[in-house]
PDB file of N, CA and C in Angstrom:
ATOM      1  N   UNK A   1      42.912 -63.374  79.959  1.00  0.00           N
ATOM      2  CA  UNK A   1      42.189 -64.398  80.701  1.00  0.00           C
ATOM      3  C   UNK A   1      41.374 -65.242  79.724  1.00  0.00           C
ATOM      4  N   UNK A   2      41.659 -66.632  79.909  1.00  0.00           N
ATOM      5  CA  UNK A   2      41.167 -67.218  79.137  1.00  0.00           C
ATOM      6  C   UNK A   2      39.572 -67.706  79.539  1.00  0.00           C
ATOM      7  N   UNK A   3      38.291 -67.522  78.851  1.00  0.00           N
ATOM      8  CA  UNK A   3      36.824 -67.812  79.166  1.00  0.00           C
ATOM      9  C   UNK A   3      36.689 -69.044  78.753  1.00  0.00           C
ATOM     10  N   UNK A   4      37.205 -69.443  77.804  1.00  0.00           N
ATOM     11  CA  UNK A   4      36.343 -70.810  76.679  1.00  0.00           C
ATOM     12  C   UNK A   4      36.236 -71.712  77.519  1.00  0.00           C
ATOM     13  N   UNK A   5      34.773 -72.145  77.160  1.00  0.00           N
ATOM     14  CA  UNK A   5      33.829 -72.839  77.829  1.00  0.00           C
ATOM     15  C   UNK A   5      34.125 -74.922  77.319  1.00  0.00           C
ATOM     16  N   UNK A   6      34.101 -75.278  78.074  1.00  0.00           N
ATOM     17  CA  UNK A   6      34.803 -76.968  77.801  1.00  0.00           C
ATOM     18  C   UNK A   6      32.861 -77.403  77.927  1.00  0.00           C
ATOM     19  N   UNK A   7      33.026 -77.852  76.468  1.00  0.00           N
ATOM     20  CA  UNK A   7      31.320 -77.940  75.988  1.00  0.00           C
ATOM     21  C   UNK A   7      31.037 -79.499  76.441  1.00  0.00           C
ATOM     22  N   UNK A   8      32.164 -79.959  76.427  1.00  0.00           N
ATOM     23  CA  UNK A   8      32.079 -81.622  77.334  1.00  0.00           C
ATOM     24  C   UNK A   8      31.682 -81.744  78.303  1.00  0.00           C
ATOM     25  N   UNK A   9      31.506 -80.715  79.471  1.00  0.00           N
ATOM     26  CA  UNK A   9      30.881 -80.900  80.812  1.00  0.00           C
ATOM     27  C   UNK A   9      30.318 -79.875  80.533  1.00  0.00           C
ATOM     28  N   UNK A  10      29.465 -78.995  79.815  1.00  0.00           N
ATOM     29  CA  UNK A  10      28.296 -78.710  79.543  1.00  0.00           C
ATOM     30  C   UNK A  10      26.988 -79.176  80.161  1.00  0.00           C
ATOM     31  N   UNK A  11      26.143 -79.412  81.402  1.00  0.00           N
ATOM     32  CA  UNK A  11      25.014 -79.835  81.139  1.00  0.00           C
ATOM     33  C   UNK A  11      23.795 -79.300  80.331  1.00  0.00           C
ATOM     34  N   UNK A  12      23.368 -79.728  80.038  1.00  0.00           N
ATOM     35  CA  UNK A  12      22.030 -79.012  79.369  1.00  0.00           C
ATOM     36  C   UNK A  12      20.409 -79.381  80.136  1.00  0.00           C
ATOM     37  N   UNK A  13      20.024 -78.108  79.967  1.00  0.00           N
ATOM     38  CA  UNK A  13      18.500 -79.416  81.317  1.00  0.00           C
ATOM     39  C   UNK A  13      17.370 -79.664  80.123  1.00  0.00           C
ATOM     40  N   UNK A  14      17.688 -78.985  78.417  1.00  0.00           N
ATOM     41  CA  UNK A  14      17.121 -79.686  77.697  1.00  0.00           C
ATOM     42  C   UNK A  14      17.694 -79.924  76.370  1.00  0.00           C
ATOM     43  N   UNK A  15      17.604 -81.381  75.761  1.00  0.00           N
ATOM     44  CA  UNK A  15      18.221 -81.870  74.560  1.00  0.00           C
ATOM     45  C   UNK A  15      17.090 -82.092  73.435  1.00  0.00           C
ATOM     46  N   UNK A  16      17.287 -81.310  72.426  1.00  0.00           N
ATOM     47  CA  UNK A  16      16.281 -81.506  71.059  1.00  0.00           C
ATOM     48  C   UNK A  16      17.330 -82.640  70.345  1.00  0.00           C
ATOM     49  N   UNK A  17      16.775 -83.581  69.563  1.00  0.00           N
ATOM     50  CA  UNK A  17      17.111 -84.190  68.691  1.00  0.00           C
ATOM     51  C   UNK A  17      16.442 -83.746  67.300  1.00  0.00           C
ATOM     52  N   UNK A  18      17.020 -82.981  66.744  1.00  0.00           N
ATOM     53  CA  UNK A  18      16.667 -83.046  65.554  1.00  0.00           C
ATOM     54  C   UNK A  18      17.827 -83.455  64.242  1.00  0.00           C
ATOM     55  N   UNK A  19      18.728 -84.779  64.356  1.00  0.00           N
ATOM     56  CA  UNK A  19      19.256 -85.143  63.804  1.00  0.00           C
ATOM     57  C   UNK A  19      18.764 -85.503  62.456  1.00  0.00           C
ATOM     58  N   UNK A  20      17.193 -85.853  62.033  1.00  0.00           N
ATOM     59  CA  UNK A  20      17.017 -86.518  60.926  1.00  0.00           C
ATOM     60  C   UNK A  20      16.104 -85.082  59.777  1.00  0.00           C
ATOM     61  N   UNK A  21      15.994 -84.181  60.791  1.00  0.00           N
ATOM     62  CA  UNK A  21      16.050 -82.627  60.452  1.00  0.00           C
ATOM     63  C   UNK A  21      16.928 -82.075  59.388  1.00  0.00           C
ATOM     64  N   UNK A  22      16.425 -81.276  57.949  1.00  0.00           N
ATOM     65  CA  UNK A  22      16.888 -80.287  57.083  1.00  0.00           C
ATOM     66  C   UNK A  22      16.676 -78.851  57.847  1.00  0.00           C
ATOM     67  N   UNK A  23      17.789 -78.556  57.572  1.00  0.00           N
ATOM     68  CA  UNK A  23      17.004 -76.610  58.196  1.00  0.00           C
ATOM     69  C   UNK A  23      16.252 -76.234  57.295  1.00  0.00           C
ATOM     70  N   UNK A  24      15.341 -75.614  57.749  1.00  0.00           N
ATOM     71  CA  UNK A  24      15.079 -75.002  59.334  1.00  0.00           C
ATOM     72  C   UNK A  24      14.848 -75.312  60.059  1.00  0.00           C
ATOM     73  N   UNK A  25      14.700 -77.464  59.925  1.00  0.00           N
ATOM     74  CA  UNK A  25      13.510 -77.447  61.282  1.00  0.00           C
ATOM     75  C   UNK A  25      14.665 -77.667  62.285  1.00  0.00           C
ATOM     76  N   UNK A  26      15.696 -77.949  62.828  1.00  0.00           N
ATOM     77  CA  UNK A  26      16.718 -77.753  63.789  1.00  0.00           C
ATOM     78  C   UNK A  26      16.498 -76.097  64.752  1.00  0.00           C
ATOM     79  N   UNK A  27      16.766 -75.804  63.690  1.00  0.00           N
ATOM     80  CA  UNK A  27      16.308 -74.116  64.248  1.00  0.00           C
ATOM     81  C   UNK A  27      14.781 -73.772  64.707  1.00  0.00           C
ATOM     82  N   UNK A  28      13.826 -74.684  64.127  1.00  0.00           N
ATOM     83  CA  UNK A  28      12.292 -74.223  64.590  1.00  0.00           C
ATOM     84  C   UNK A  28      12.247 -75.282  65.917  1.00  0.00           C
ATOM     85  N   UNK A  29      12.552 -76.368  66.230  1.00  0.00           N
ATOM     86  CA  UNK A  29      12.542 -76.831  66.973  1.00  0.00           C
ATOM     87  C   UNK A  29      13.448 -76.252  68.246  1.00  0.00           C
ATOM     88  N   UNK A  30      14.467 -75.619  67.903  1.00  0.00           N
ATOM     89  CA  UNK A  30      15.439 -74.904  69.343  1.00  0.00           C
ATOM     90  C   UNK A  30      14.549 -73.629  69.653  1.00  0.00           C
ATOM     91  N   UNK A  31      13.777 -73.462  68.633  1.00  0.00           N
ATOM     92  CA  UNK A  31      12.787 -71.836  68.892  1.00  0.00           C
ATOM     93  C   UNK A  31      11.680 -72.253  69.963  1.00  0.00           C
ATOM     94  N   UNK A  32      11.140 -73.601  69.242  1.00  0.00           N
ATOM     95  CA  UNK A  32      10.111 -74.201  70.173  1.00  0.00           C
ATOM     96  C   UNK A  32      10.498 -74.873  71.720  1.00  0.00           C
ATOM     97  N   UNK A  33      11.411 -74.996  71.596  1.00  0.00           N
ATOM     98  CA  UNK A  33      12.497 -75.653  72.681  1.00  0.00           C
ATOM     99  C   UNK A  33      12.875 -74.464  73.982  1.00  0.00           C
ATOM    100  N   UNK A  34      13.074 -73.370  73.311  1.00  0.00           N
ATOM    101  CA  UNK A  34      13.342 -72.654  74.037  1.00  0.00           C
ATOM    102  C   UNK A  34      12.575 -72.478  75.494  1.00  0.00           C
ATOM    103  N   UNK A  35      11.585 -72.237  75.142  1.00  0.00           N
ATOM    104  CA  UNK A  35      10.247 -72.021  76.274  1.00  0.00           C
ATOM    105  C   UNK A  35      10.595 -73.092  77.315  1.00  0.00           C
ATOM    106  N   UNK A  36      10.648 -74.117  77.280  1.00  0.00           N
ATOM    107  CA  UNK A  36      10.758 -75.007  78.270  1.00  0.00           C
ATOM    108  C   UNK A  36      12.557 -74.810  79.139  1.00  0.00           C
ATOM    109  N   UNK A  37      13.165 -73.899  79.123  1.00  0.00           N
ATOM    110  CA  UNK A  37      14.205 -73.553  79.229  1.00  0.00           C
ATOM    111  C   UNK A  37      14.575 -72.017  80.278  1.00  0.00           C
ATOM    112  N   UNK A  38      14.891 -72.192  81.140  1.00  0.00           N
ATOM    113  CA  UNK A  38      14.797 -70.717  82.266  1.00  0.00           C
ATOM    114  C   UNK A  38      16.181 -70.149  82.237  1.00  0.00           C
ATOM    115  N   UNK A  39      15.868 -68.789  82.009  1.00  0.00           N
ATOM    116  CA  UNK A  39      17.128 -67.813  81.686  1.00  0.00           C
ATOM    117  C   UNK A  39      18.117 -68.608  82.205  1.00  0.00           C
ATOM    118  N   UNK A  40      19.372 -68.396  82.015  1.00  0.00           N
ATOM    119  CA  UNK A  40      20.458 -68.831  82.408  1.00  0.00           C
ATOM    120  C   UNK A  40      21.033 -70.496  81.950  1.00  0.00           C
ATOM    121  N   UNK A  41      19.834 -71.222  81.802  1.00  0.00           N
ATOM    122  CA  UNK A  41      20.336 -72.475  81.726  1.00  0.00           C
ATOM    123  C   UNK A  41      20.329 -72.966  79.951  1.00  0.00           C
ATOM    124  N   UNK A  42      21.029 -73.580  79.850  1.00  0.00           N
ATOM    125  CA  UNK A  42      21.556 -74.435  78.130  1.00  0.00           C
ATOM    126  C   UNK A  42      20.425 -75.265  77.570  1.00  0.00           C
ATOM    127  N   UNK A  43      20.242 -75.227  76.925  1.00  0.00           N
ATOM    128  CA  UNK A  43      19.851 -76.020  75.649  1.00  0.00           C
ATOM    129  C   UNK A  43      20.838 -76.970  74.509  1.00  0.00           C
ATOM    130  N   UNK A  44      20.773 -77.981  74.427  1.00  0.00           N
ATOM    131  CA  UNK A  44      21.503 -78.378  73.276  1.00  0.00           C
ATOM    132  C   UNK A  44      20.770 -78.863  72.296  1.00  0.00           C
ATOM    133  N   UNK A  45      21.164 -78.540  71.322  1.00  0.00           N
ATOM    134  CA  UNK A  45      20.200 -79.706  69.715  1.00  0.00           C
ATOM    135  C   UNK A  45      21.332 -80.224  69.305  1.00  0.00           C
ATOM    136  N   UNK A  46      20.820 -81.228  68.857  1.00  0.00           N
ATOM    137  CA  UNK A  46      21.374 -82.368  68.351  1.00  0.00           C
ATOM    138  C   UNK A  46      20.832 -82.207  66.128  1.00  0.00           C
ATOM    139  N   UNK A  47      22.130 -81.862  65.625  1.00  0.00           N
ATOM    140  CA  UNK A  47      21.484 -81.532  64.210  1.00  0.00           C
ATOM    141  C   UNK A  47      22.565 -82.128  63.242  1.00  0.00           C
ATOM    142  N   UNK A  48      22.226 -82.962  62.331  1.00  0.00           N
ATOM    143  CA  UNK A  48      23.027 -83.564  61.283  1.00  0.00           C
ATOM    144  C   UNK A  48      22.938 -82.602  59.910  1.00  0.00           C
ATOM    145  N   UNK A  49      22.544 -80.924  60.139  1.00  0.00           N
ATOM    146  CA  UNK A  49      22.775 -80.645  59.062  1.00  0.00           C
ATOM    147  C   UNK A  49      23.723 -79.272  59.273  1.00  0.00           C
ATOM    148  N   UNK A  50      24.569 -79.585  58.701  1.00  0.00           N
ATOM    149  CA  UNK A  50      25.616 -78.238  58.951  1.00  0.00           C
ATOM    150  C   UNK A  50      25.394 -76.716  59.245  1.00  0.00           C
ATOM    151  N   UNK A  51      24.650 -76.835  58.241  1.00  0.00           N
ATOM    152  CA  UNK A  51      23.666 -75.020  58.124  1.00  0.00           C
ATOM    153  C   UNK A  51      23.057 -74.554  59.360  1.00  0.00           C
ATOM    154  N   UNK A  52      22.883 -75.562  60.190  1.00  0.00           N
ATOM    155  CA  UNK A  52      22.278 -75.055  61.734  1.00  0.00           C
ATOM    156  C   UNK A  52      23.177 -74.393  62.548  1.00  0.00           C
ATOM    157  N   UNK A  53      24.782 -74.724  62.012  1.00  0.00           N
ATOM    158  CA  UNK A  53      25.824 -73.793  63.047  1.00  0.00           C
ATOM    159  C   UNK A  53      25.519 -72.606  62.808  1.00  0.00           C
ATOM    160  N   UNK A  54      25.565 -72.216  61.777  1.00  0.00           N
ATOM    161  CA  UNK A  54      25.138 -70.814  61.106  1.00  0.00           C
ATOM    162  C   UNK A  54      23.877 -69.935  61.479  1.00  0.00           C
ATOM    163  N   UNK A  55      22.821 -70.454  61.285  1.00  0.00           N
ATOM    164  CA  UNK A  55      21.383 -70.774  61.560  1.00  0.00           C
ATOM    165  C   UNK A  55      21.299 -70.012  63.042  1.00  0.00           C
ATOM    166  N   UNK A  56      21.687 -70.880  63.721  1.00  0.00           N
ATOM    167  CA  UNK A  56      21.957 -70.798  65.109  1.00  0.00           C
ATOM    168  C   UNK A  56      22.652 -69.959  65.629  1.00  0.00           C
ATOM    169  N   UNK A  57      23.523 -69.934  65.661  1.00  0.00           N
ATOM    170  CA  UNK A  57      24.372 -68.512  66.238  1.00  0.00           C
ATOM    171  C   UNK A  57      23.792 -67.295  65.606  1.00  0.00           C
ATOM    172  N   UNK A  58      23.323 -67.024  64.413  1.00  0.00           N
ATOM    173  CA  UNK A  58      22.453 -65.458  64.149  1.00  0.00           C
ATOM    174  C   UNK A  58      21.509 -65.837  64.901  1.00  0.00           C
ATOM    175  N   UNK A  59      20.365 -66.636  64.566  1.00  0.00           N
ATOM    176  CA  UNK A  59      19.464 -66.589  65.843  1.00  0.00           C
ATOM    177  C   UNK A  59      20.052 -66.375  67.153  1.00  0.00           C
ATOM    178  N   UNK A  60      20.350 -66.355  67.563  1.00  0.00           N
ATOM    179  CA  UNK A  60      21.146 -66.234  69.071  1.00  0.00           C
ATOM    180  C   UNK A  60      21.514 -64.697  69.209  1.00  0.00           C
ATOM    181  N   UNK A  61      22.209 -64.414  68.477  1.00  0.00           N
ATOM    182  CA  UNK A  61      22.859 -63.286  68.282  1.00  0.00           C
ATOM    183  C   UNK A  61      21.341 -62.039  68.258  1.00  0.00           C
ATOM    184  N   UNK A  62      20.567 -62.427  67.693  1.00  0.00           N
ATOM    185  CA  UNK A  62      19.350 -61.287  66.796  1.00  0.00           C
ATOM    186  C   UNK A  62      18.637 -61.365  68.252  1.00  0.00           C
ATOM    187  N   UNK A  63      18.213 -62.354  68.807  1.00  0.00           N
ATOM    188  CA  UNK A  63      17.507 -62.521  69.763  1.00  0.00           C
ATOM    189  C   UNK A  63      17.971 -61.745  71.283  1.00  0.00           C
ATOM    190  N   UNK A  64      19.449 -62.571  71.453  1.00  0.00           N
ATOM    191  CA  UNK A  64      19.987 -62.061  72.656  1.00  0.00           C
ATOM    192  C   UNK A  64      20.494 -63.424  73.702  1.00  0.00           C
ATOM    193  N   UNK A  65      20.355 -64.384  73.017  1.00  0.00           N
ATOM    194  CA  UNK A  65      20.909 -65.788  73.291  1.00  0.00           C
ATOM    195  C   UNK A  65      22.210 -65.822  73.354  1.00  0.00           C
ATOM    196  N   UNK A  66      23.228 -66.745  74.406  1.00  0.00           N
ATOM    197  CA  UNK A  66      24.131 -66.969  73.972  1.00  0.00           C
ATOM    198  C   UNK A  66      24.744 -68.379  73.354  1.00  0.00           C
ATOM    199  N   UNK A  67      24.840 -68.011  71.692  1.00  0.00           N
ATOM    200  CA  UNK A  67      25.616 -69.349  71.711  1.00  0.00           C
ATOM    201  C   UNK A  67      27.129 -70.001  72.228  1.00  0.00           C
ATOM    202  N   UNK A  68      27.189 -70.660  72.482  1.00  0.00           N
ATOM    203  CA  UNK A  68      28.100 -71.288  73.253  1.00  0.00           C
ATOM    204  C   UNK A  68      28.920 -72.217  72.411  1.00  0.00           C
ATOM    205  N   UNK A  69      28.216 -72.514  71.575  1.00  0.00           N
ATOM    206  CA  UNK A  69      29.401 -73.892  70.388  1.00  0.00           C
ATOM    207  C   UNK A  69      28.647 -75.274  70.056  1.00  0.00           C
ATOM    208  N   UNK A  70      29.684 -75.566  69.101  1.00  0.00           N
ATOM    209  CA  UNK A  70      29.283 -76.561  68.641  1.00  0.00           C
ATOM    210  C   UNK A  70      30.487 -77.866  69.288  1.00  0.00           C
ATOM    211  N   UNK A  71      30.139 -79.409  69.113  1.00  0.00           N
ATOM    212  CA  UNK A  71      30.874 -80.541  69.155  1.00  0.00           C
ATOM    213  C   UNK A  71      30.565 -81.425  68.221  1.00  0.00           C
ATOM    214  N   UNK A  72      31.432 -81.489  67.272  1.00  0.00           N
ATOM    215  CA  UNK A  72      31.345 -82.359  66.322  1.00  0.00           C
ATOM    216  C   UNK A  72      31.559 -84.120  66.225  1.00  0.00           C
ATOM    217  N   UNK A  73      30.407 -84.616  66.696  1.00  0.00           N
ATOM    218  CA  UNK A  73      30.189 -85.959  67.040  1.00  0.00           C
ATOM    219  C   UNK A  73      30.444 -87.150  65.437  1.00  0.00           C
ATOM    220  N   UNK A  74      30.960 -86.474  64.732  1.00  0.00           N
ATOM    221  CA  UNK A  74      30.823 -87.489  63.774  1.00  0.00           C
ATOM    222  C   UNK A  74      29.612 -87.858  63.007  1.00  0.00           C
ATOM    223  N   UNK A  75      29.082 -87.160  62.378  1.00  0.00           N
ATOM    224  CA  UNK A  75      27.717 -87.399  61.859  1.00  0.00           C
ATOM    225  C   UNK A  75      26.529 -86.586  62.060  1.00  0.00           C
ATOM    226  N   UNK A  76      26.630 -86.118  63.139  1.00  0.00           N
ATOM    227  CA  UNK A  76      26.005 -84.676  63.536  1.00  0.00           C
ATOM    228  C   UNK A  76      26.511 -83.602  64.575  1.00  0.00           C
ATOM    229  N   UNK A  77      25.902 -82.509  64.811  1.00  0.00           N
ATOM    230  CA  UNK A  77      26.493 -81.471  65.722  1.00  0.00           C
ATOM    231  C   UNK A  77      25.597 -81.719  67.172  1.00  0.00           C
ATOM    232  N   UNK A  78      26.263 -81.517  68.063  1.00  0.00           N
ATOM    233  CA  UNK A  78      25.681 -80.985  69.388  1.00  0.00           C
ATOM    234  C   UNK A  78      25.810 -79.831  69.456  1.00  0.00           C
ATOM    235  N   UNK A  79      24.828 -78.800  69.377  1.00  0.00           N
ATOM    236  CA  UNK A  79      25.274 -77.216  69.596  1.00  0.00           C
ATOM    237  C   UNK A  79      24.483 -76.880  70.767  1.00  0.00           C
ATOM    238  N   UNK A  80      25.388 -75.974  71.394  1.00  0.00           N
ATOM    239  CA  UNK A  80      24.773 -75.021  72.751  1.00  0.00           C
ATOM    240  C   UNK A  80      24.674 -73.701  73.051  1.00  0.00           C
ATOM    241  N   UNK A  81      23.439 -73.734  73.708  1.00  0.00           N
ATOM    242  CA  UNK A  81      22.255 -72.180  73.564  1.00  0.00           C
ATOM    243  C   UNK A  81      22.161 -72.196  75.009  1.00  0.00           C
ATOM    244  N   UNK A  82      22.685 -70.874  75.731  1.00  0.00           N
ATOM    245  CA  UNK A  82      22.586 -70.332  76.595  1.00  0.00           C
ATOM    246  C   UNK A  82      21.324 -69.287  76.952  1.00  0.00           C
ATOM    247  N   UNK A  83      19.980 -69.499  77.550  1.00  0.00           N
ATOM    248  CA  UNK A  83      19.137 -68.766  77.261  1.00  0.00           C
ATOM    249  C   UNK A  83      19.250 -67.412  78.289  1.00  0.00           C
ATOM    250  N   UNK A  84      19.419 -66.117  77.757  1.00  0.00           N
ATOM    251  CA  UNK A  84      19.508 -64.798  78.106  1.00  0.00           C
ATOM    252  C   UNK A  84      18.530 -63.891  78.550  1.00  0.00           C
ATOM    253  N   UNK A  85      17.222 -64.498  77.735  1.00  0.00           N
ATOM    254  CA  UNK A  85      16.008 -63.626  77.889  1.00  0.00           C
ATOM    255  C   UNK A  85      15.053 -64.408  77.769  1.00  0.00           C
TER     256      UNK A  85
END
């Protein structure tokens, strides 16, 4: 059975921009981001630096988040955080 999630109709009920962001701050900002965010529902950041795919999914993983993926917009990532806890 196939799960994979079509990240194109994704809503998110909150979007960080941290496109002009070096990591960490992509990642400190989805940390800070989080809070405004109720179990179950997505988060996306918006990050022009690669290292946040990475970044991001261990955070997720350590925490108990689910990441969900990235979409590669050409210039930066849209990645999505499923909040768990």
């Amino acid at each position: 059975m196939d799960t994979t999630i079509d990240l194109n109709t994704v809503k998110a009920v909150k979007v960080v921009d941290a496109r002009a962001m070096a990591c960490p701050g992509p990642l400190l900002e989805a940390k800070k981001s989080m809070g405004a965010v109720k179990v179950g529902e997505i988060l996306e950041i918006w990050s022009g630096d690669k290292t946040t795919r990475d970044n991001l999914s261990r955070w997720c993983a350590k925490l108990g988040h689910e990441y969900l993926g990235v979409i590669d917009e050409g210039g930066y990532d849209r990645l999505f955080v499923k909040r768990m806890i």
